[in-house]
C-alpha atoms as a PDB file:
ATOM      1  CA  UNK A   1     114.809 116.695  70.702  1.00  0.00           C
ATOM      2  CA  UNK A   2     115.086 113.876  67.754  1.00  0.00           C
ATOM      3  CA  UNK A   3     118.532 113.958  66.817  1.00  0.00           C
ATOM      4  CA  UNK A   4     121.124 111.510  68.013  1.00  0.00           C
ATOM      5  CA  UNK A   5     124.788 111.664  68.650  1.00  0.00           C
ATOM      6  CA  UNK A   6     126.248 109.954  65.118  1.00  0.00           C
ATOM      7  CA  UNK A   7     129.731 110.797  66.039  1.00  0.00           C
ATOM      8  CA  UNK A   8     130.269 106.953  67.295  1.00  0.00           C
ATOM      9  CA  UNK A   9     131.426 107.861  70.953  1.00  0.00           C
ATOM     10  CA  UNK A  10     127.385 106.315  72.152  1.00  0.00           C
ATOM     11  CA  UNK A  11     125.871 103.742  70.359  1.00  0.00           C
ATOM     12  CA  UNK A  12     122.445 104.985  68.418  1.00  0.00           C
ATOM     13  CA  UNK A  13     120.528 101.560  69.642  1.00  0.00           C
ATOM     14  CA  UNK A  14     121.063 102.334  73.418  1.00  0.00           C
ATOM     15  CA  UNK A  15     120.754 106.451  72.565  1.00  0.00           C
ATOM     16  CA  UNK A  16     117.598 105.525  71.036  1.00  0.00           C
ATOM     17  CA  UNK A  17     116.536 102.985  73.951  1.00  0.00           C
ATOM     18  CA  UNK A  18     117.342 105.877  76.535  1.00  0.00           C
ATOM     19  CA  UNK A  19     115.008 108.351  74.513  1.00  0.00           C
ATOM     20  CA  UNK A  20     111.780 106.404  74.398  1.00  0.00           C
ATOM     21  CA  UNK A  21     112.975 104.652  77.651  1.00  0.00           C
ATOM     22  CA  UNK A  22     112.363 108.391  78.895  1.00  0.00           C
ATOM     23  CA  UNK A  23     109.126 109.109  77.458  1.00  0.00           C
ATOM     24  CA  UNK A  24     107.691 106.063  78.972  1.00  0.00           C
ATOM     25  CA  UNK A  25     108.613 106.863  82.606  1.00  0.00           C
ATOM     26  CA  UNK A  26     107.856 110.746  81.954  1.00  0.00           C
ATOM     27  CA  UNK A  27     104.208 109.811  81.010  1.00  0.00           C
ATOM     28  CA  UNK A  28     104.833 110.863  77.206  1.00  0.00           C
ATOM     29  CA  UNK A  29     103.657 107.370  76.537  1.00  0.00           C
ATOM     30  CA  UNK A  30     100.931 105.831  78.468  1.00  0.00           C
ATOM     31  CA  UNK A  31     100.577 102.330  79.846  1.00  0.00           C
ATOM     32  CA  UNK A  32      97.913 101.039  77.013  1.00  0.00           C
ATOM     33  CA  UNK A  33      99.722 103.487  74.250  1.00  0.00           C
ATOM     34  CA  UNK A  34     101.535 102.034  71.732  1.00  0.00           C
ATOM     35  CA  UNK A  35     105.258 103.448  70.959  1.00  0.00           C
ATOM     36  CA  UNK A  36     105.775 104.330  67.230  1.00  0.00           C
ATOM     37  CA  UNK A  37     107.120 101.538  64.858  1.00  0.00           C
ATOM     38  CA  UNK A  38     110.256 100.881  63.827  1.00  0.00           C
ATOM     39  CA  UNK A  39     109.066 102.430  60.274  1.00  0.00           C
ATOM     40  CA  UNK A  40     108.472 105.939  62.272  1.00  0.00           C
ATOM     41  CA  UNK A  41     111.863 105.456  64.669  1.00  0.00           C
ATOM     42  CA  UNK A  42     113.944 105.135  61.152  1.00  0.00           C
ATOM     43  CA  UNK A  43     111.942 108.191  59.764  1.00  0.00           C
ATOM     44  CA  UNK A  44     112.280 110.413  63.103  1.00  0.00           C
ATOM     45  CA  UNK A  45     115.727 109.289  64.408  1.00  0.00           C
ATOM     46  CA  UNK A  46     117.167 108.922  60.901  1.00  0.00           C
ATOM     47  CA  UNK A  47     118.481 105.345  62.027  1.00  0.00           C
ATOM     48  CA  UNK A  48     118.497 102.040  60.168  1.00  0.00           C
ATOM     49  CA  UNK A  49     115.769  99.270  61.220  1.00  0.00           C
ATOM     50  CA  UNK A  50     117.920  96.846  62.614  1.00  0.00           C
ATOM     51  CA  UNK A  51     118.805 100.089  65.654  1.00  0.00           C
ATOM     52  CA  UNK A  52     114.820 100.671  65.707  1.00  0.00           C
ATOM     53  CA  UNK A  53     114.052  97.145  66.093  1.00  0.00           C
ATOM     54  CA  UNK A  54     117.290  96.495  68.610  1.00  0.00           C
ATOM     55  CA  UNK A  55     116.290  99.254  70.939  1.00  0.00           C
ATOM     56  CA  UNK A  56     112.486  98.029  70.673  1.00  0.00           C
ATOM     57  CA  UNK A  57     113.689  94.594  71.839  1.00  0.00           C
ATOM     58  CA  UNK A  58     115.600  96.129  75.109  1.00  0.00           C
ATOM     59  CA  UNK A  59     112.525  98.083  76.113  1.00  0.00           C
ATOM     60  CA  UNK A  60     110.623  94.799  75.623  1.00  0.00           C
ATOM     61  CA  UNK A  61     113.408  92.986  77.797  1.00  0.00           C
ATOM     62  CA  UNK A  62     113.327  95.629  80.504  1.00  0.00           C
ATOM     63  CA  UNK A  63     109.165  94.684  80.529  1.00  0.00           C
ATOM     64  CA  UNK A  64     108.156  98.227  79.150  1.00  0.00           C
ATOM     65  CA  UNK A  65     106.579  97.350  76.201  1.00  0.00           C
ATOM     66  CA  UNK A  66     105.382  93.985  74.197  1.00  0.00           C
ATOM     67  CA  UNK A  67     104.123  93.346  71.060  1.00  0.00           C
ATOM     68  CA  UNK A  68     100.289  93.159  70.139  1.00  0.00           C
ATOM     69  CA  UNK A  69      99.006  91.675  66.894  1.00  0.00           C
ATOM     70  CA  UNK A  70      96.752  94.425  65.213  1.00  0.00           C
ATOM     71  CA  UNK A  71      97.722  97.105  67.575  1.00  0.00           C
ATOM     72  CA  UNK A  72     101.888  97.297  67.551  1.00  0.00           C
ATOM     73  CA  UNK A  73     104.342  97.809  70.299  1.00  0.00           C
ATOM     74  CA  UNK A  74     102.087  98.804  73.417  1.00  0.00           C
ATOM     75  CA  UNK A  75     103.778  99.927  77.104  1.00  0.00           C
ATOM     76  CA  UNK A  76     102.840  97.841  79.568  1.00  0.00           C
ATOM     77  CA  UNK A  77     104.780  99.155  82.622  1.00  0.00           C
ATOM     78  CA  UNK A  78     106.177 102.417  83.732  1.00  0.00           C
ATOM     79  CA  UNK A  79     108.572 100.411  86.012  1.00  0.00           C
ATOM     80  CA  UNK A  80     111.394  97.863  84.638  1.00  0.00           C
ATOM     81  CA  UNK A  81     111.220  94.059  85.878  1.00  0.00           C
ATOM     82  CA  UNK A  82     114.940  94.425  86.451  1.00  0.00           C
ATOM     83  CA  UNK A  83     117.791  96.727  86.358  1.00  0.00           C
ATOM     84  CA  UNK A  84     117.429  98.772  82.938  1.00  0.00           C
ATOM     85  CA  UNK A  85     119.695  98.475  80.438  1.00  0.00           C
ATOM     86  CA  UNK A  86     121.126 101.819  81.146  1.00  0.00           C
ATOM     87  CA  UNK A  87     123.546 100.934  83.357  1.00  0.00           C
ATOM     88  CA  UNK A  88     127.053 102.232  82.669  1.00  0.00           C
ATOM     89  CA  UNK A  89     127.592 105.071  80.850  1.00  0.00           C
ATOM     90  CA  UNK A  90     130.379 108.371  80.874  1.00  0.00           C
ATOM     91  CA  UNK A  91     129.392 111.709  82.329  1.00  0.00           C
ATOM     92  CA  UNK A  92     130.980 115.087  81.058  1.00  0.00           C
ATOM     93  CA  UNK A  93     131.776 117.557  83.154  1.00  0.00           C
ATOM     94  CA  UNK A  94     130.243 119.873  80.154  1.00  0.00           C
ATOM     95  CA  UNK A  95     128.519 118.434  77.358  1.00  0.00           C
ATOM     96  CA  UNK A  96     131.458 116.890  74.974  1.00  0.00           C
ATOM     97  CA  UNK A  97     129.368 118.657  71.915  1.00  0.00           C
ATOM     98  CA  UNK A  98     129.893 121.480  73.611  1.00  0.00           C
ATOM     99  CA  UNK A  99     133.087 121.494  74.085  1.00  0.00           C
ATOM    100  CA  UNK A 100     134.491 119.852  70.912  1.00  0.00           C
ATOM    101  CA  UNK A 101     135.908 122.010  68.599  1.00  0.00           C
ATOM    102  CA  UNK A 102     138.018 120.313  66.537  1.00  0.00           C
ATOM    103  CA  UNK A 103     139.806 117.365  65.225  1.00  0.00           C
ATOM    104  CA  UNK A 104     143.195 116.584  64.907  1.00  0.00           C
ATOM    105  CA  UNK A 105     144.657 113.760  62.757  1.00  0.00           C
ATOM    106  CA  UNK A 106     147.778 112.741  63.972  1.00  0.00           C
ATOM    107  CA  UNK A 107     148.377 109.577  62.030  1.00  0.00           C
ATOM    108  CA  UNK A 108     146.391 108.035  59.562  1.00  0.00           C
ATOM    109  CA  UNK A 109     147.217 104.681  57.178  1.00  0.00           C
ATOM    110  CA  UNK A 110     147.556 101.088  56.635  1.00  0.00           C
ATOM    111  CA  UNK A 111     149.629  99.279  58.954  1.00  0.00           C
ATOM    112  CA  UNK A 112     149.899  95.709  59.943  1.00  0.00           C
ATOM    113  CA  UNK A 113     147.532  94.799  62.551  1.00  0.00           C
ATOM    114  CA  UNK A 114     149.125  94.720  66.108  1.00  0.00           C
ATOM    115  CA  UNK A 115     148.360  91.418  68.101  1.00  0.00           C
ATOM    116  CA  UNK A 116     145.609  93.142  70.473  1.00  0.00           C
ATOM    117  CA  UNK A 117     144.057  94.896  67.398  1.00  0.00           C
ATOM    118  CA  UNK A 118     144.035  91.338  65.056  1.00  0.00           C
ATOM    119  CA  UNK A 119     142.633  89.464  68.366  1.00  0.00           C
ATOM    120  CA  UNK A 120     139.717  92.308  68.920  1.00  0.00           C
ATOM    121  CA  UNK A 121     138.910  92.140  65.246  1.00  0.00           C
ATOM    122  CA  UNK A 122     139.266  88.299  64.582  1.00  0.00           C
ATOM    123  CA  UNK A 123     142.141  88.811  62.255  1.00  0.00           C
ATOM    124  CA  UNK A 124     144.799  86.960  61.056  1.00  0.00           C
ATOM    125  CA  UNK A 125     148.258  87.972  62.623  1.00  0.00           C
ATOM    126  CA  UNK A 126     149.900  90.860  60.603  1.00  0.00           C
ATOM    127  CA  UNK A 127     146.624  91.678  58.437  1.00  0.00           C
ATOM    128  CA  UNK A 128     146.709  95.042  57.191  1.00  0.00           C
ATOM    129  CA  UNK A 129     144.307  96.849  58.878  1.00  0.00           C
ATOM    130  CA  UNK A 130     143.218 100.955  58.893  1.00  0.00           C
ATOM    131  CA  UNK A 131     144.420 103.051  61.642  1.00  0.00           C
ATOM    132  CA  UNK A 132     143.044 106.345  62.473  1.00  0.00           C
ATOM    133  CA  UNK A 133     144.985 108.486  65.335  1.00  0.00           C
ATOM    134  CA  UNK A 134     143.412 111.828  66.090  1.00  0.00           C
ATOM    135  CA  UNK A 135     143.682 114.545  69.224  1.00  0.00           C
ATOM    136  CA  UNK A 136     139.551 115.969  69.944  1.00  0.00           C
ATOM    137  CA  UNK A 137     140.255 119.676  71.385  1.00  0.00           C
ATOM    138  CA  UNK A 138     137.644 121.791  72.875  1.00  0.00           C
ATOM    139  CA  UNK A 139     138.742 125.152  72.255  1.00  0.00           C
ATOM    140  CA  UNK A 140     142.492 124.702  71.907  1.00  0.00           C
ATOM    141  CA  UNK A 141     142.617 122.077  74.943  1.00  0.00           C
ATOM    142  CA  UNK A 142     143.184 118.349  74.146  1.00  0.00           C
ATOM    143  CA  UNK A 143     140.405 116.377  75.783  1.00  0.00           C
ATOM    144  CA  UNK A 144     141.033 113.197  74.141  1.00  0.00           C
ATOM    145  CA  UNK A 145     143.087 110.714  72.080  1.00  0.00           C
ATOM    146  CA  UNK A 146     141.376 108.475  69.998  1.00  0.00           C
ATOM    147  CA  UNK A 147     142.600 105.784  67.872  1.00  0.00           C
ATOM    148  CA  UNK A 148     140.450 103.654  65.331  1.00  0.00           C
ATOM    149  CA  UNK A 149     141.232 100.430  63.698  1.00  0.00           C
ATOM    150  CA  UNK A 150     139.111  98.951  60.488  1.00  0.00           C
ATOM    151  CA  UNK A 151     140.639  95.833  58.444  1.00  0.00           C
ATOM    152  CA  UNK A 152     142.220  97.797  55.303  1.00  0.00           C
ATOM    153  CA  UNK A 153     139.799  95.797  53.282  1.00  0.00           C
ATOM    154  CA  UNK A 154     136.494  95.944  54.622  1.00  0.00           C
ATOM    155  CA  UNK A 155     136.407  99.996  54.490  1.00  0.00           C
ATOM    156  CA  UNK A 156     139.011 100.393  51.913  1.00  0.00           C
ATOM    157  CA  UNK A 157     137.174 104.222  50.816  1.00  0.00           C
ATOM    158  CA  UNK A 158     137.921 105.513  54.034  1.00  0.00           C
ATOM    159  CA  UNK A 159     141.545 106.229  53.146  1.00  0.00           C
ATOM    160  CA  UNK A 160     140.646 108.929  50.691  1.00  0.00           C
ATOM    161  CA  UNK A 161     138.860 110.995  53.031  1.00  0.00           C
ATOM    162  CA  UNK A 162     139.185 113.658  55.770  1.00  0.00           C
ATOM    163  CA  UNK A 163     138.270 112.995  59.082  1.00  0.00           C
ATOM    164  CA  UNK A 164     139.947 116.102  60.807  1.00  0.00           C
ATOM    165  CA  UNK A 165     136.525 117.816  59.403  1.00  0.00           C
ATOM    166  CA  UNK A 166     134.569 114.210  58.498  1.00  0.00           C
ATOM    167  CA  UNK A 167     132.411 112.323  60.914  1.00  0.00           C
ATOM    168  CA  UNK A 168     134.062 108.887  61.036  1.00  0.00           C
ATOM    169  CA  UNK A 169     130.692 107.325  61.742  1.00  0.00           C
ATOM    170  CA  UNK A 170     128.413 109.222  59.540  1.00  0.00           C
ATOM    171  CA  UNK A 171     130.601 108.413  56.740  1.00  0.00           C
ATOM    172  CA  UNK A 172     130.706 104.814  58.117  1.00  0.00           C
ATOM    173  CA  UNK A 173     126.852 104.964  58.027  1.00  0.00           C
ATOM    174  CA  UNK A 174     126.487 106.235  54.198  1.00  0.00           C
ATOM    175  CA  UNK A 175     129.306 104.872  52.744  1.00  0.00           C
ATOM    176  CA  UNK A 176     129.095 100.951  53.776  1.00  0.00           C
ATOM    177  CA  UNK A 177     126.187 100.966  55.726  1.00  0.00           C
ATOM    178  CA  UNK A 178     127.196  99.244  58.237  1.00  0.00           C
ATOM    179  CA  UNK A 179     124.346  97.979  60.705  1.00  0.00           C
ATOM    180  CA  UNK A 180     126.126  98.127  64.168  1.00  0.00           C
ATOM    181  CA  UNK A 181     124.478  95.928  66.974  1.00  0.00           C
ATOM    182  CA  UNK A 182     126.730  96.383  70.223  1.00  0.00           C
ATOM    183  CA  UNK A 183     129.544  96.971  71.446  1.00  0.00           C
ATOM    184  CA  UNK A 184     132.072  95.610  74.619  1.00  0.00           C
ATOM    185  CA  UNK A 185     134.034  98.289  76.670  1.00  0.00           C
ATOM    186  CA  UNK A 186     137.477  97.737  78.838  1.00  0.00           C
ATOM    187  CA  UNK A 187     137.968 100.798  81.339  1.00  0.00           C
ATOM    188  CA  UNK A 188     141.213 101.460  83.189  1.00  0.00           C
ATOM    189  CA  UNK A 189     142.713 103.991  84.907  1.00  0.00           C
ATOM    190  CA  UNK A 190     146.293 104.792  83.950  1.00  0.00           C
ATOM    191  CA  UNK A 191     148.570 107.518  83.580  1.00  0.00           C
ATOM    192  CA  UNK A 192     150.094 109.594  80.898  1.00  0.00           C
ATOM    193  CA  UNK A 193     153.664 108.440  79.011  1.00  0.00           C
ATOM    194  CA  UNK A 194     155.515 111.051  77.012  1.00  0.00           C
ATOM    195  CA  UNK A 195     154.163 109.693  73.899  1.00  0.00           C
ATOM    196  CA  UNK A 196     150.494 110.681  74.902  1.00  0.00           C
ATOM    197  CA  UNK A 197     151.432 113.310  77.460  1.00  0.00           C
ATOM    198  CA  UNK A 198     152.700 114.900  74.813  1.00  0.00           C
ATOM    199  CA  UNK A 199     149.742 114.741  72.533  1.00  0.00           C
ATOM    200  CA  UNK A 200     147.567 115.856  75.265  1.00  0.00           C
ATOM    201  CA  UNK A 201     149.562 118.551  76.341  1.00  0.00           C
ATOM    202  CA  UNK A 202     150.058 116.846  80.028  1.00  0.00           C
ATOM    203  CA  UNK A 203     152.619 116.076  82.265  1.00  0.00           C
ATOM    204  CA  UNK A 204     153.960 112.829  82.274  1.00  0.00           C
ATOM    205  CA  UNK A 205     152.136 110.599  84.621  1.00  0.00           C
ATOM    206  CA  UNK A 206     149.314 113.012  84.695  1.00  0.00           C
ATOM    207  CA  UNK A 207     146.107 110.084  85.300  1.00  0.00           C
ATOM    208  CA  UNK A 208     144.016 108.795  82.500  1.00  0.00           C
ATOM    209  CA  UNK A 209     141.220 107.109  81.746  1.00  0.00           C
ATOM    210  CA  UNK A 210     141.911 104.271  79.412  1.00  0.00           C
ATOM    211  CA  UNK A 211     138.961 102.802  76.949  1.00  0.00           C
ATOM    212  CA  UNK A 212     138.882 100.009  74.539  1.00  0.00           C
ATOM    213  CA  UNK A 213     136.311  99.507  72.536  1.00  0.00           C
ATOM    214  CA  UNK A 214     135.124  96.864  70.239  1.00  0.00           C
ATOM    215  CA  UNK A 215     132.195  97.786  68.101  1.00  0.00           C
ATOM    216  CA  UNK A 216     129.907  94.543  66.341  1.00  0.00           C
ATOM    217  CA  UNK A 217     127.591  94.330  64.044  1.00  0.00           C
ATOM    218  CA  UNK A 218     124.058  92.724  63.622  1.00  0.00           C
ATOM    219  CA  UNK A 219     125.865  89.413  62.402  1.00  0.00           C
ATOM    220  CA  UNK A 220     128.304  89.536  65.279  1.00  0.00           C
ATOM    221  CA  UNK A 221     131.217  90.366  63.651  1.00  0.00           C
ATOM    222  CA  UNK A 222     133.612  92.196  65.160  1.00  0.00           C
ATOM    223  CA  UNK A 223     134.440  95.731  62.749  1.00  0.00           C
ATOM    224  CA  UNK A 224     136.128  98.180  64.926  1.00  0.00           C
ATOM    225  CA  UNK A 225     138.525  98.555  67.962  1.00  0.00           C
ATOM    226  CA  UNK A 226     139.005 101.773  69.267  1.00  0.00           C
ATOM    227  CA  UNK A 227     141.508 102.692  71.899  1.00  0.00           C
ATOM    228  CA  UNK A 228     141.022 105.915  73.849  1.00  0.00           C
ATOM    229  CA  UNK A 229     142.849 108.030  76.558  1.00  0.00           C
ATOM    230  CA  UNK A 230     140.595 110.777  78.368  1.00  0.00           C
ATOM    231  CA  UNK A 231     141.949 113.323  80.515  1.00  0.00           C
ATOM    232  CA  UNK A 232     140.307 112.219  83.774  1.00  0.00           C
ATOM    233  CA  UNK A 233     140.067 115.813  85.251  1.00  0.00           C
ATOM    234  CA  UNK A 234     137.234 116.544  82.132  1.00  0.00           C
ATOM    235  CA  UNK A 235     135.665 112.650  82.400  1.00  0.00           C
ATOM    236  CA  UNK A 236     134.344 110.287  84.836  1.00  0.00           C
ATOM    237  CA  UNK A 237     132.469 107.359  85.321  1.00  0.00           C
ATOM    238  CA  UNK A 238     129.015 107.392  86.254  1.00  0.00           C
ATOM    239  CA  UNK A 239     126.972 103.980  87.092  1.00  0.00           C
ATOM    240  CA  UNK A 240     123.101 104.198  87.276  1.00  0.00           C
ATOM    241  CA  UNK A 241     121.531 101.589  89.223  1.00  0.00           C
ATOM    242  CA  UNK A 242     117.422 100.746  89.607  1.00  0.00           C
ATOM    243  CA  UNK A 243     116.974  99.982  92.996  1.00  0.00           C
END
């Protein structure tokens, strides 16, 4: 399988890492082979070349691969020299495409920028910044509430579109281009007030896991906070350790 996640809930760099990180400890590639080039990874993967060239880098960090004038990128080692950079990730008790039906936009405008959302973005207090509020069902269950904030003027476009039936990040992707590097996650457990227990069709107090999000990109600027409540009975956390 080629095709990535684009829906923005994994980053494509570490989706793309995980994917050749595979094929080098499932003998696809060979200590002595070399891994295809960035070139092929944005041809294959349909990703930009600073994700292909970020994801080559962490393999080369881990020590599975290094450069090699006249040859390319060649795997050195089945084995990392450290813990992999695969560390933390969420599990699904069923695959979340799977389950996913549909989207619900629940709010959706300009607003000014709260204090957490201007400090996560770098903004100046009360800048008017994009907020994006949506319910993800599988079936006609909530799973998840998901909230997205862009400064109003750095994706000003995105207010004329759809994104009950639009991917956020694909249209991120084509319409700005936007190069993302990394991003930093908060997890916390919590429980459900009315506001989102009744969004998520819950009882009050019913537990939660809580996600922020802050997504960069490759000039380490900070372009979008997400905040996210997940029904904890349908998530969990999962830590993978080399040991």
């Amino acid at each position: 399988m080629t095709s990535l996640d684009f829906s923005g809930r994994e980053q494509l760099y570490y989706q793309l890492y995980d994917r050749l990180f595979q094929k080098i400890i499932n003998g696809t590639y060979t200590i002595g082979e070399c891994i295809p080039s960035e070139s092929e990874l944005m041809k294959t993967y349909q990703v930009s070349r600073a994700t292909a060239r970020r994801s080559m880098e962490m393999l080369a960090n881990d020590g599975f691969v290094k450069k090699q004038r006249g040859l390319g990128t060649v795997v050195i080692s089945t084995h990392p020299k450290h813990s992999p950079q695969r560390v933390t990730k969420y599990s699904r008790k069923k695959r979340l495409e799977d389950v996913i039906a549909k989207k619900k936009v629940i709010e959706f405008g300009v607003i000014q920028a709260p204090e957490e959302v201007a400090e996560a973005l770098n903004l100046e207090p009360e800048t008017e910044v994009i907020c994006l509020n949506r319910v993800r069902y599988g079936d006609t269950d909530p799973y998840y509430l998901e909230i997205n904030y862009f400064e109003k003027d750095y994706v000003p476009e995105m207010l004329n579109r759809n994104f009950s039936e639009e991917s956020l990040r694909v249209f991120l992707d084509k319409t700005y281009n936007i190069q993302w590097s990394y991003a930093s996650q908060q997890i916390y457990s919590t429980t459900a007030v009315s506001t989102i227990s009744d969004l998520l069709k819950v009882e009050e107090g019913t537990p939660l896991l809580h996600i922020k999000r802050i997504s960069y990109d490759v000039k380490d600027n900070p372009r979008e906070y997400v905040d996210s409540y997940y029904l904890a009975d349908k998530y969990f956390l999962e830590i993978e350790l080399t040991i």
